[in-house]
C-alpha atoms as a PDB file:
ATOM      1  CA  UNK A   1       9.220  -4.254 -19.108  1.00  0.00           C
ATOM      2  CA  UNK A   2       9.667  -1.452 -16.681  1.00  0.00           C
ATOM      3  CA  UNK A   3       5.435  -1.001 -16.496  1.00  0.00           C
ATOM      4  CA  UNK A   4       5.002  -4.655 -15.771  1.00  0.00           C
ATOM      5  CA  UNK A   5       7.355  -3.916 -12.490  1.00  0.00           C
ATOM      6  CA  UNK A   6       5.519  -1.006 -11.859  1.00  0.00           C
ATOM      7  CA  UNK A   7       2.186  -3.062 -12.156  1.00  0.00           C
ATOM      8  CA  UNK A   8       3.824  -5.926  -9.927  1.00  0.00           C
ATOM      9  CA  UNK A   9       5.155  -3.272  -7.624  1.00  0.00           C
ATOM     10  CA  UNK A  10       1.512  -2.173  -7.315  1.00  0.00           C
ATOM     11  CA  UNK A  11       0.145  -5.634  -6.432  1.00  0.00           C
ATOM     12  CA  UNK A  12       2.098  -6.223  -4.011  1.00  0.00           C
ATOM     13  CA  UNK A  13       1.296  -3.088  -2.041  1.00  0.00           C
ATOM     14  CA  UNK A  14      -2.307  -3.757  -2.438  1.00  0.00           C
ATOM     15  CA  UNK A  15      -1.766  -6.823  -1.062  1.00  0.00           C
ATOM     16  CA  UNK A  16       0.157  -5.906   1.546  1.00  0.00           C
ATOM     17  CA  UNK A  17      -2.387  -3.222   2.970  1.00  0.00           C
ATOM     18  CA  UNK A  18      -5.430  -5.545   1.927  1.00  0.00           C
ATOM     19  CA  UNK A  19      -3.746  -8.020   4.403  1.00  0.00           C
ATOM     20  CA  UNK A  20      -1.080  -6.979   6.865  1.00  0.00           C
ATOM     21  CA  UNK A  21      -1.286  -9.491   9.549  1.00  0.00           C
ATOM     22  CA  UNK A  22       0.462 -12.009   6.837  1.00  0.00           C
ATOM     23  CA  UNK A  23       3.356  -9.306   5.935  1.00  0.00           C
ATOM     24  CA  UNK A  24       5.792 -11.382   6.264  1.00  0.00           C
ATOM     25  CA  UNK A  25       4.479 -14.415   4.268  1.00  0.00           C
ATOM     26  CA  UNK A  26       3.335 -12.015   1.194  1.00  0.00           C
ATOM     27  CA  UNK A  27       6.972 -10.663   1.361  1.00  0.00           C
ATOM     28  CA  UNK A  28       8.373 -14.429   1.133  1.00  0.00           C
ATOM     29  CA  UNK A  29       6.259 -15.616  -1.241  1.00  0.00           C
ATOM     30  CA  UNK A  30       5.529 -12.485  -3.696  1.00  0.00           C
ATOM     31  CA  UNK A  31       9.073 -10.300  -4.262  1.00  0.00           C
ATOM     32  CA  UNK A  32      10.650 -14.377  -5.644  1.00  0.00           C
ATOM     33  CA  UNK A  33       7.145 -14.401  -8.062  1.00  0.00           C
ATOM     34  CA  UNK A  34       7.780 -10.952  -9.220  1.00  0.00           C
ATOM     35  CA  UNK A  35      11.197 -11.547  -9.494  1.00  0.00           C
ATOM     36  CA  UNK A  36      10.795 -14.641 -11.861  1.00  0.00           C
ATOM     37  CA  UNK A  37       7.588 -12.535 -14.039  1.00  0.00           C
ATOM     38  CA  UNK A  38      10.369 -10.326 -14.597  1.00  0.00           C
ATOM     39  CA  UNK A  39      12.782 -12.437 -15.771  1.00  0.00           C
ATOM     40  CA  UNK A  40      10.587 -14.599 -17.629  1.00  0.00           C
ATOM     41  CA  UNK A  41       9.317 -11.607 -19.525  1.00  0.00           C
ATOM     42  CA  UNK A  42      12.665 -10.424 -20.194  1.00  0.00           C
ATOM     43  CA  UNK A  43      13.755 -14.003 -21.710  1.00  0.00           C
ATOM     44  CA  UNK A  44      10.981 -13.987 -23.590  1.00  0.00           C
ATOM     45  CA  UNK A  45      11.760 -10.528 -25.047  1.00  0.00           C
ATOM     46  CA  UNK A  46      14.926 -11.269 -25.542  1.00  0.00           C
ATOM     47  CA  UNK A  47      14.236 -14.092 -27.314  1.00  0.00           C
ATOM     48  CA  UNK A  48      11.828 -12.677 -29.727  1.00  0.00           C
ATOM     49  CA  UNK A  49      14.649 -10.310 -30.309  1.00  0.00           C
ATOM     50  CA  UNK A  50      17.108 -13.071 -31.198  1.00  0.00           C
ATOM     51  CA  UNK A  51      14.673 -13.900 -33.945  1.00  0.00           C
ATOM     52  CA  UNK A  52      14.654 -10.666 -35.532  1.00  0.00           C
ATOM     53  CA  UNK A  53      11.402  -9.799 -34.082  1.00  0.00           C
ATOM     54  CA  UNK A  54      10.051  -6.738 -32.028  1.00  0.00           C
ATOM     55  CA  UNK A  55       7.618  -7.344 -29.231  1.00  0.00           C
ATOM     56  CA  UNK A  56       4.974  -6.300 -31.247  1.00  0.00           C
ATOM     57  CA  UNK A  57       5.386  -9.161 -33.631  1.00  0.00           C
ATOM     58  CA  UNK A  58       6.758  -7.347 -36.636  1.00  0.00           C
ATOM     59  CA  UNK A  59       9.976  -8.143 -38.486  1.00  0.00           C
ATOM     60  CA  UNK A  60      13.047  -6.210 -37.692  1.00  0.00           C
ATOM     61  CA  UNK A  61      16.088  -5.303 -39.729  1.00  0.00           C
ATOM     62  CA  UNK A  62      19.746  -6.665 -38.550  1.00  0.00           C
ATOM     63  CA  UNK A  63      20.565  -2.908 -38.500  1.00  0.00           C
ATOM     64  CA  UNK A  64      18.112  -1.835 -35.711  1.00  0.00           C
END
């Protein structure tokens, strides 16, 4: 989770110097998109959790 934010993070600063007559725009439109990646990852996660999975696909114990 924390290196997709950092990978976001990084897009958005390329973007940003790639294009910084349209700051403002990027800004508007790109921290909401990152911001709902994130959480869509994390639901995702969180679900695969909640079915005694780990993100790598493998079954997980009740006691871990």
């Amino acid at each position: 989770m924390f290196c997709v934010g950092l990978f976001l993070s990084y897009g958005v600063a390329l973007a940003f110097r790639l294009w910084p007559q349209h700051l403002v725009a990027l800004d508007l439109l790109l921290a909401p998109a990152g911001c709902v990646v994130l959480l869509a990852l994390g639901a995702w996660l969180e679900r695969g959790k909640a079915r005694g999975r780990s993100p790598s696909g493998r079954t997980v114990s009740a006691t871990t």
